[in-house]
PDB file of N, CA and C in Angstrom:
ATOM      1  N   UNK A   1      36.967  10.621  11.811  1.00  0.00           N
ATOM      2  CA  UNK A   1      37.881   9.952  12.711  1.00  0.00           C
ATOM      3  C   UNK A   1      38.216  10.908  13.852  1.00  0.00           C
ATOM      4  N   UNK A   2      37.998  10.214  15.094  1.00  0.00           N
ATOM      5  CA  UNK A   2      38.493  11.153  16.158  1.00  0.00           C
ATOM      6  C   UNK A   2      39.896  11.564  16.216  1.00  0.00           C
ATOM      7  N   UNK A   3      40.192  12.159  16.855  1.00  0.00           N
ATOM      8  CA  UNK A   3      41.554  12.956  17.324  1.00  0.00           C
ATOM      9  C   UNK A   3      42.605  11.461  18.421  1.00  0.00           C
ATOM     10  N   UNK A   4      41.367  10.923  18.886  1.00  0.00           N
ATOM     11  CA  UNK A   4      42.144   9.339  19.806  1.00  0.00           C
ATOM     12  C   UNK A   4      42.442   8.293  18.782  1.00  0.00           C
ATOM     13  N   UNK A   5      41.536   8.187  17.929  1.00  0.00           N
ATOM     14  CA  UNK A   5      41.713   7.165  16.982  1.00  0.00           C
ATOM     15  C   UNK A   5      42.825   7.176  15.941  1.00  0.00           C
ATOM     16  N   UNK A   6      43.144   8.821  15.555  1.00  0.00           N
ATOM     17  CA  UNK A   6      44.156   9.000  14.870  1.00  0.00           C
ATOM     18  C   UNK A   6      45.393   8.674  15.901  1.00  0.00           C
ATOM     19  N   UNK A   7      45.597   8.830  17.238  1.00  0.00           N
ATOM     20  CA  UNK A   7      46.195   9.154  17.931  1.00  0.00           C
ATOM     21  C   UNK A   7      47.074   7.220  17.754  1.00  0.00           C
ATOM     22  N   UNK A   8      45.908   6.747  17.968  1.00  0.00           N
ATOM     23  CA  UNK A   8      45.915   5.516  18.490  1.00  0.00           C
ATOM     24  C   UNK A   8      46.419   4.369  16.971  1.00  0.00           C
ATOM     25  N   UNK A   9      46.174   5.219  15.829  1.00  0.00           N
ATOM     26  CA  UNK A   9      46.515   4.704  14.569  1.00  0.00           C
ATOM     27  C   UNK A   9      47.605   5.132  14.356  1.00  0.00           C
ATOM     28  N   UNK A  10      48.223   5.788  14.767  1.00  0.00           N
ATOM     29  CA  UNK A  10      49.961   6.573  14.811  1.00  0.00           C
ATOM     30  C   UNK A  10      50.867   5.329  15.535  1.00  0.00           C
ATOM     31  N   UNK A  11      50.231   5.382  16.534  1.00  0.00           N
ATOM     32  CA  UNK A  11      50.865   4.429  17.227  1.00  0.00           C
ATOM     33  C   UNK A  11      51.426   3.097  16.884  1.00  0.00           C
ATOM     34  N   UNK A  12      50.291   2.258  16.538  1.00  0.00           N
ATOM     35  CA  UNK A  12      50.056   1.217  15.578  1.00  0.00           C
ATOM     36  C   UNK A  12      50.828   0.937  14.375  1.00  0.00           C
ATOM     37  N   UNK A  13      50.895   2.354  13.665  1.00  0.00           N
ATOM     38  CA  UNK A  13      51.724   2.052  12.306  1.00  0.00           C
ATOM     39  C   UNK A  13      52.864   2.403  13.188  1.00  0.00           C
ATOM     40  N   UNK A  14      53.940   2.708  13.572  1.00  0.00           N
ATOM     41  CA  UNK A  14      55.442   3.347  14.523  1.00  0.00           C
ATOM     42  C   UNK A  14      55.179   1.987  14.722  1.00  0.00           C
ATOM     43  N   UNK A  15      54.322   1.291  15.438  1.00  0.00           N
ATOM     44  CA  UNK A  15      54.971  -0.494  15.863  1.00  0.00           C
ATOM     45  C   UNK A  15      54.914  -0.990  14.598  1.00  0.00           C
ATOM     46  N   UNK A  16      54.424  -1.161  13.524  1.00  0.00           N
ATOM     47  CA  UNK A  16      54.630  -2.015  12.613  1.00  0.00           C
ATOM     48  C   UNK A  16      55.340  -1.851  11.780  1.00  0.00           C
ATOM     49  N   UNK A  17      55.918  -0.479  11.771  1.00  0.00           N
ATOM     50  CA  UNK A  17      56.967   0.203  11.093  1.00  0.00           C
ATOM     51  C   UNK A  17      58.161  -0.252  12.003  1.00  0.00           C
ATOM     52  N   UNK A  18      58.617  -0.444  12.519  1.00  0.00           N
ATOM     53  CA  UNK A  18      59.556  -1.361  13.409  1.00  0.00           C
ATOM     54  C   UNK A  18      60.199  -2.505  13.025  1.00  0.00           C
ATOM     55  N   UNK A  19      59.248  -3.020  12.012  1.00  0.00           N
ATOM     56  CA  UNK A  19      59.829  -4.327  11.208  1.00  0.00           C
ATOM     57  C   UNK A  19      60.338  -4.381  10.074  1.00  0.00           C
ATOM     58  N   UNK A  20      60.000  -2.881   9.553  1.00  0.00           N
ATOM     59  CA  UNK A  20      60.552  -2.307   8.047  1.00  0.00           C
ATOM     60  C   UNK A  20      61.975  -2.060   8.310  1.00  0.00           C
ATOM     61  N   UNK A  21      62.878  -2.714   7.472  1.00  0.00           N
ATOM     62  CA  UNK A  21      64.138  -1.647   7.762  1.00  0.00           C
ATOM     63  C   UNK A  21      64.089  -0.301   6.746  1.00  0.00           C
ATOM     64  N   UNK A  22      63.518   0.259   6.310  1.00  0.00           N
ATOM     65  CA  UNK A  22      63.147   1.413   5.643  1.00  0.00           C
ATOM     66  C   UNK A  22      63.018   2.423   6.464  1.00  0.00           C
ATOM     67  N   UNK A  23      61.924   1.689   7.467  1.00  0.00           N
ATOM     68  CA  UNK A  23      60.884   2.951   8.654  1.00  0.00           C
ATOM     69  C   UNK A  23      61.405   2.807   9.877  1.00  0.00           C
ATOM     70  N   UNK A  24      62.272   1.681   9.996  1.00  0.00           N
ATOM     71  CA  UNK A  24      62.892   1.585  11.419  1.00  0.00           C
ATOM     72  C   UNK A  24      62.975   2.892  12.435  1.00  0.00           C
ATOM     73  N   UNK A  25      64.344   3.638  11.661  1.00  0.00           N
ATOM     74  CA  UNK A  25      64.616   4.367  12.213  1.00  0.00           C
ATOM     75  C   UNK A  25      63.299   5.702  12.537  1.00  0.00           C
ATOM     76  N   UNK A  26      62.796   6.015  11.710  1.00  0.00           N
ATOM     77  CA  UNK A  26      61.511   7.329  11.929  1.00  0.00           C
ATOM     78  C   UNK A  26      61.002   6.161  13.054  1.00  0.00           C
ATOM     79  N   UNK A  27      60.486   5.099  13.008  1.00  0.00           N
ATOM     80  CA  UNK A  27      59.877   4.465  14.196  1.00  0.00           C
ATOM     81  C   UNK A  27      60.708   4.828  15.548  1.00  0.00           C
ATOM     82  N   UNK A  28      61.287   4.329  15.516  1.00  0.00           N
ATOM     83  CA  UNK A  28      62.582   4.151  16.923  1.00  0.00           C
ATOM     84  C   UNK A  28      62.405   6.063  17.414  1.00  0.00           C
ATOM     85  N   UNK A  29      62.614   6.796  16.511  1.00  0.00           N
ATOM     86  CA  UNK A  29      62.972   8.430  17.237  1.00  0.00           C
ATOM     87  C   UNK A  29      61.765   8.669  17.228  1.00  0.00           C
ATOM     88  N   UNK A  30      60.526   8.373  17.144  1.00  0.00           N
ATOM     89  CA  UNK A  30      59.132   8.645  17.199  1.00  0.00           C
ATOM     90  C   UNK A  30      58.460   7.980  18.712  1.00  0.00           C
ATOM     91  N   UNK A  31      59.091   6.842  18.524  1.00  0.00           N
ATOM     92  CA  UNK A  31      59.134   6.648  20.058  1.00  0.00           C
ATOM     93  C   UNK A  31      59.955   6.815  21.384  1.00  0.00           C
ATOM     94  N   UNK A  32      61.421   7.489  20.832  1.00  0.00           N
ATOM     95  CA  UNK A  32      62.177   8.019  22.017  1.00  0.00           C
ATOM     96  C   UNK A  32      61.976   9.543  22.421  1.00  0.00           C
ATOM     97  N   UNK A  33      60.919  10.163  21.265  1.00  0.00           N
ATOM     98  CA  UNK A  33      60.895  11.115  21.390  1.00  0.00           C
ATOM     99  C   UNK A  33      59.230  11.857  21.877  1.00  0.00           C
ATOM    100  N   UNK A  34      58.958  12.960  21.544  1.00  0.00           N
ATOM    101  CA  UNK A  34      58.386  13.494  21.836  1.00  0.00           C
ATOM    102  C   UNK A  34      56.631  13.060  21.302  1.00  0.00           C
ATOM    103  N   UNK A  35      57.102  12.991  19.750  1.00  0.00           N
ATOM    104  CA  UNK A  35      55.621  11.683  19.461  1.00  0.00           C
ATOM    105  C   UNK A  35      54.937  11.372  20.149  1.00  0.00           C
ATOM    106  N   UNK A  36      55.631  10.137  21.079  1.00  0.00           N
ATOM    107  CA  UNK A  36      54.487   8.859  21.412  1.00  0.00           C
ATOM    108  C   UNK A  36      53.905   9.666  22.553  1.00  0.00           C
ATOM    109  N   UNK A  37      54.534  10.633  23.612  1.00  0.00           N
ATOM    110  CA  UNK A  37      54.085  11.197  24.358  1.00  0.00           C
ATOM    111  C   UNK A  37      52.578  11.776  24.135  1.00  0.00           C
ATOM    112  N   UNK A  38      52.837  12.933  22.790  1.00  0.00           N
ATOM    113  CA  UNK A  38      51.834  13.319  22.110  1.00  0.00           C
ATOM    114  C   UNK A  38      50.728  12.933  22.170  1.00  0.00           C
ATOM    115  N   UNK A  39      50.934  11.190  21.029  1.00  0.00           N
ATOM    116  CA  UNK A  39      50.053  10.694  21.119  1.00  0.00           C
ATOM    117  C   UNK A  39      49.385   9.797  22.078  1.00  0.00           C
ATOM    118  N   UNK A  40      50.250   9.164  22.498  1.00  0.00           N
ATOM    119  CA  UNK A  40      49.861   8.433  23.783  1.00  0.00           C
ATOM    120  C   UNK A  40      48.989   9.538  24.748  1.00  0.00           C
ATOM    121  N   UNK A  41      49.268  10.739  24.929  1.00  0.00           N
ATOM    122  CA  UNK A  41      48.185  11.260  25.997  1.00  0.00           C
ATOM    123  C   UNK A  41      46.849  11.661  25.191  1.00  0.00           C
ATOM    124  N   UNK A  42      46.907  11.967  23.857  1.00  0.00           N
ATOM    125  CA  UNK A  42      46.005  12.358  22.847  1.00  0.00           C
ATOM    126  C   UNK A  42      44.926  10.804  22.952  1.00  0.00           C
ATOM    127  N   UNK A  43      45.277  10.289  23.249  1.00  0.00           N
ATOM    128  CA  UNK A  43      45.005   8.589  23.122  1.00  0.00           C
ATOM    129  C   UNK A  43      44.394   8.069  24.186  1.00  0.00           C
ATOM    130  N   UNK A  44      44.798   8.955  25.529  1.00  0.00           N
ATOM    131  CA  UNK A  44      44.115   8.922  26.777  1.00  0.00           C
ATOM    132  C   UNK A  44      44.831   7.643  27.393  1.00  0.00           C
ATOM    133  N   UNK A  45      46.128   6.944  26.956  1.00  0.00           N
ATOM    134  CA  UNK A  45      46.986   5.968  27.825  1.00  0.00           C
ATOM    135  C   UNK A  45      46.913   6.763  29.028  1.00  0.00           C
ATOM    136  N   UNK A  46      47.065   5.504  29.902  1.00  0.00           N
ATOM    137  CA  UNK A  46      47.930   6.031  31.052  1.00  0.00           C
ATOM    138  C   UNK A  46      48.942   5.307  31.125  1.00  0.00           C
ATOM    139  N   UNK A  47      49.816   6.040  32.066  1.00  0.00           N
ATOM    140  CA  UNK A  47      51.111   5.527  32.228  1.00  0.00           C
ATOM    141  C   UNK A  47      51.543   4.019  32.237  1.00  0.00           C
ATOM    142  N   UNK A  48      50.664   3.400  32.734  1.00  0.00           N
ATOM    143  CA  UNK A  48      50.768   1.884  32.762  1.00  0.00           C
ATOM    144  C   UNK A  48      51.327   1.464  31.380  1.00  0.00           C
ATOM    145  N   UNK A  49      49.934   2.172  30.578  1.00  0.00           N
ATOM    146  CA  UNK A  49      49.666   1.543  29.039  1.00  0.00           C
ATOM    147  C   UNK A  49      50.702   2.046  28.131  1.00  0.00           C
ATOM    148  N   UNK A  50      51.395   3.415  28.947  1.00  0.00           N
ATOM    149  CA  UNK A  50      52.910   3.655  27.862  1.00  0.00           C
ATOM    150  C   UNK A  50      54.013   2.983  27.978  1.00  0.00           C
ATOM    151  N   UNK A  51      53.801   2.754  29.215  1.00  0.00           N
ATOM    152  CA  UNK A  51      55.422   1.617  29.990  1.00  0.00           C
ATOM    153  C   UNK A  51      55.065   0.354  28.992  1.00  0.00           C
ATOM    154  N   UNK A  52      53.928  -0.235  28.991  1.00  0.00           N
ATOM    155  CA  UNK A  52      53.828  -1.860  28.360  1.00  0.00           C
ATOM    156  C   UNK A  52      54.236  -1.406  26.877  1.00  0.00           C
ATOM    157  N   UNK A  53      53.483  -0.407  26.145  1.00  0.00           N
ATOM    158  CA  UNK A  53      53.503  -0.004  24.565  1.00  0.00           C
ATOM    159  C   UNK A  53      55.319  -0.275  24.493  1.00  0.00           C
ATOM    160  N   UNK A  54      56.127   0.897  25.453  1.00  0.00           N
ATOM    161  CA  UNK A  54      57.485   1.227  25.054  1.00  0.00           C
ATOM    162  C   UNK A  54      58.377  -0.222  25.042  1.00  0.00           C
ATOM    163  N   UNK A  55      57.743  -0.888  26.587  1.00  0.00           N
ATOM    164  CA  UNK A  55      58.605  -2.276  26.559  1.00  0.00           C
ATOM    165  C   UNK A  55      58.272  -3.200  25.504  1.00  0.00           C
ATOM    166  N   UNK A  56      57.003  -3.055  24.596  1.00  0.00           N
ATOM    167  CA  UNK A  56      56.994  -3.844  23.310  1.00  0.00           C
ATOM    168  C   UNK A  56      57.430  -3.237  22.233  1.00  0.00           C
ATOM    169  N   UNK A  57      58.074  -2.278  22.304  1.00  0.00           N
ATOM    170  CA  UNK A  57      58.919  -1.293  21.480  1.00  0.00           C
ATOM    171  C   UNK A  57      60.153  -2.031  21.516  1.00  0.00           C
ATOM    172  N   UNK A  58      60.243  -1.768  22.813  1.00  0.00           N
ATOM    173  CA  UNK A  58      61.941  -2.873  23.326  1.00  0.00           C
ATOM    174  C   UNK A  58      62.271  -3.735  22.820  1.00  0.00           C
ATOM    175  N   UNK A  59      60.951  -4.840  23.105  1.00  0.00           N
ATOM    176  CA  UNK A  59      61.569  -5.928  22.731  1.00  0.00           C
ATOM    177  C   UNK A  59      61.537  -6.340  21.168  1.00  0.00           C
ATOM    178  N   UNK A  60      60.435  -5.414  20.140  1.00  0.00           N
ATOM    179  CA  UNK A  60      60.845  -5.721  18.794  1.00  0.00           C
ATOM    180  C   UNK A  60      61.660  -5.503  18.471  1.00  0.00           C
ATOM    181  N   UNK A  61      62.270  -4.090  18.871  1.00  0.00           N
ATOM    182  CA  UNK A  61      63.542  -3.120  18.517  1.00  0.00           C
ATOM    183  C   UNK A  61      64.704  -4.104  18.684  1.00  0.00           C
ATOM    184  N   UNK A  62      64.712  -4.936  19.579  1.00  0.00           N
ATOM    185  CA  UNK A  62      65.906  -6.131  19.797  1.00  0.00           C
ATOM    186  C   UNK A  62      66.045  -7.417  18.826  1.00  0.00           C
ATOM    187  N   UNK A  63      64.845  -7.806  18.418  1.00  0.00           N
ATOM    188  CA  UNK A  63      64.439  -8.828  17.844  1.00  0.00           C
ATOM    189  C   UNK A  63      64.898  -8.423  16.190  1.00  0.00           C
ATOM    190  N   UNK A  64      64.233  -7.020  16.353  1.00  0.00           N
ATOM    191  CA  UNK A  64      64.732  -6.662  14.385  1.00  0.00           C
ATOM    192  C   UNK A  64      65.913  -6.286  14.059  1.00  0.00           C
ATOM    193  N   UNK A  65      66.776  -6.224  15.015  1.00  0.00           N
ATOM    194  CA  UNK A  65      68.177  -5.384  15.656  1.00  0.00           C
ATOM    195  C   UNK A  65      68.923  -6.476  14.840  1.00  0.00           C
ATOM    196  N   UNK A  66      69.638  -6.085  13.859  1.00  0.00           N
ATOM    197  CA  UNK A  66      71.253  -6.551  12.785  1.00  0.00           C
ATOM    198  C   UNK A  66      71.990  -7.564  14.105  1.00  0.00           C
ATOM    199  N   UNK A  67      72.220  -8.634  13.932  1.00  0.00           N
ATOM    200  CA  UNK A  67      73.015  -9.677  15.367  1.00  0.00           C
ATOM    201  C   UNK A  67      74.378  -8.654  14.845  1.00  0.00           C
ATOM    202  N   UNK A  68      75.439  -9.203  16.189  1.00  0.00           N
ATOM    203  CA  UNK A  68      76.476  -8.588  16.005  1.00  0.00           C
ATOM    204  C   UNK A  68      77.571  -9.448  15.227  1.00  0.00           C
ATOM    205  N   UNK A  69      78.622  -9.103  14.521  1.00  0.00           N
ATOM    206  CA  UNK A  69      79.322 -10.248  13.687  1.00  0.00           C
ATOM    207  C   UNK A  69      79.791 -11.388  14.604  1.00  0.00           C
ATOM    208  N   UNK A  70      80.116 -10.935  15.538  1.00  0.00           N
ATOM    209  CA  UNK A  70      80.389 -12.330  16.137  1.00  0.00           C
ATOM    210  C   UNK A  70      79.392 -13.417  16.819  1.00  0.00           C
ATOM    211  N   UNK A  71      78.171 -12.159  16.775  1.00  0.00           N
ATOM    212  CA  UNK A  71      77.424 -13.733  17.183  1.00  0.00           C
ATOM    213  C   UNK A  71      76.692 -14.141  16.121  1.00  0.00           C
ATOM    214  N   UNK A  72      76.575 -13.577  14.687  1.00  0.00           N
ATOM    215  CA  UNK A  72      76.468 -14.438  13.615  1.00  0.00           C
ATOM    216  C   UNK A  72      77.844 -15.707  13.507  1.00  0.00           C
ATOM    217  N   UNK A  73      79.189 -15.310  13.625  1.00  0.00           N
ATOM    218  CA  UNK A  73      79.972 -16.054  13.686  1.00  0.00           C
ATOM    219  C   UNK A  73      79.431 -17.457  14.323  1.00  0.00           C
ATOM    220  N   UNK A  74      79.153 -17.236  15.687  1.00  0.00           N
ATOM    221  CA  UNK A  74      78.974 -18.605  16.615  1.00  0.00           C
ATOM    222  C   UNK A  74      77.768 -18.971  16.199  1.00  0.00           C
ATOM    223  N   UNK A  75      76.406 -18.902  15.038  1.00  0.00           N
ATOM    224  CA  UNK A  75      75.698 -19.454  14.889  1.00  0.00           C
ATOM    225  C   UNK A  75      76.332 -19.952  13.794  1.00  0.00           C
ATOM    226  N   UNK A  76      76.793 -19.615  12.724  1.00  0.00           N
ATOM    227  CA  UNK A  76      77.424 -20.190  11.824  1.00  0.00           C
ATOM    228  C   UNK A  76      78.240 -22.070  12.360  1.00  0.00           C
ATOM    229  N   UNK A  77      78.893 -21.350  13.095  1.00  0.00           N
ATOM    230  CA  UNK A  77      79.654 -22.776  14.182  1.00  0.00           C
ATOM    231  C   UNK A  77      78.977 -23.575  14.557  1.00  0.00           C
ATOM    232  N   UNK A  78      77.969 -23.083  15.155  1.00  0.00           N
ATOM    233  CA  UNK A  78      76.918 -23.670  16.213  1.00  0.00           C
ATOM    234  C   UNK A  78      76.189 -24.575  14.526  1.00  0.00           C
ATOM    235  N   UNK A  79      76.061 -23.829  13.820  1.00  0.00           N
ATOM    236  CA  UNK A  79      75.072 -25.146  12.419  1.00  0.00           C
ATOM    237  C   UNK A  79      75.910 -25.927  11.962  1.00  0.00           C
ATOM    238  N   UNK A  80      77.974 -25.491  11.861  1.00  0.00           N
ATOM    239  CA  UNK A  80      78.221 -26.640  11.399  1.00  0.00           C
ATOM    240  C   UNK A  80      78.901 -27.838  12.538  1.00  0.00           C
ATOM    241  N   UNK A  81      78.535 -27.159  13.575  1.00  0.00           N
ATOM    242  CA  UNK A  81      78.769 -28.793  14.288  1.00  0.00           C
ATOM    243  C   UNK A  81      77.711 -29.377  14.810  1.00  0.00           C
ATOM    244  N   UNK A  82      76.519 -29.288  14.915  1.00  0.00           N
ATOM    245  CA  UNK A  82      74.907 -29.193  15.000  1.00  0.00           C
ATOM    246  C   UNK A  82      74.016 -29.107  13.777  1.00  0.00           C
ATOM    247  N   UNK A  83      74.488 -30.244  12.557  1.00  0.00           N
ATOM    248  CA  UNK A  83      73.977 -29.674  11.389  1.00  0.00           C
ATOM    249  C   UNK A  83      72.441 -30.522  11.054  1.00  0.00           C
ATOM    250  N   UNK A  84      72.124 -31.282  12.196  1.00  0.00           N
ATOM    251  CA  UNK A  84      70.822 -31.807  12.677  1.00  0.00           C
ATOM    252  C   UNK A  84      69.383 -31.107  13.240  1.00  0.00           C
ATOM    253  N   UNK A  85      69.928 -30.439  13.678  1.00  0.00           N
ATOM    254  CA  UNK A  85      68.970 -29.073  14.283  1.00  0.00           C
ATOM    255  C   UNK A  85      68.306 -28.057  12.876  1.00  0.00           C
ATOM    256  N   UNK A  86      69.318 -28.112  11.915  1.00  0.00           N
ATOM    257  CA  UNK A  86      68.853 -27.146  11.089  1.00  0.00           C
ATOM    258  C   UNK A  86      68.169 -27.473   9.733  1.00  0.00           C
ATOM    259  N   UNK A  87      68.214 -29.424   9.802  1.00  0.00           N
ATOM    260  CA  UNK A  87      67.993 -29.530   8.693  1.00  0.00           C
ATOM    261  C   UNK A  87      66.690 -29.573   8.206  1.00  0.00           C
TER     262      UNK A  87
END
């Protein structure tokens, strides 16, 4: 295995580790940190291809992200006066 391919398989698992709440966090500081740099240039990205990687970082990181109590609250509301939508 090359040195890109490992590079590029690091990467890969840090995004799919994103959905673990186990690995979350090692994911998340692997990519705010010094890591993805690492690998991303080991990997031969260019900048383009780290901006798109990080903003799909973003947007899982939001998606797997605990809601906040209150806006679990207003979905709670939102199903029992809307209890058609959910059934």
């Amino acid at each position: 295995m090359s040195v890109k391919s490992l590079a590029e398989s690091l990467i890969l698992q840090s995004m799919e580790d994103l959905s673990d709440a186990d690995n979350r966090a090692g994911s998340q500081e692997f990519f705010s940190g010094e890591g993805f740099r690492i690998c991303a240039q080991m990997a031969n990205m260019s900048s383009e291809e780290q901006v798109k990687v990080l903003e799909i970082v973003r947007k899982i990181t939001s998606i797997t992200a605990p809601l906040p109590k209150t806006e679990k609250v207003r979905l709670r509301a939102a199903r029992r006066s809307v209890p058609a939508l959910y059934a």
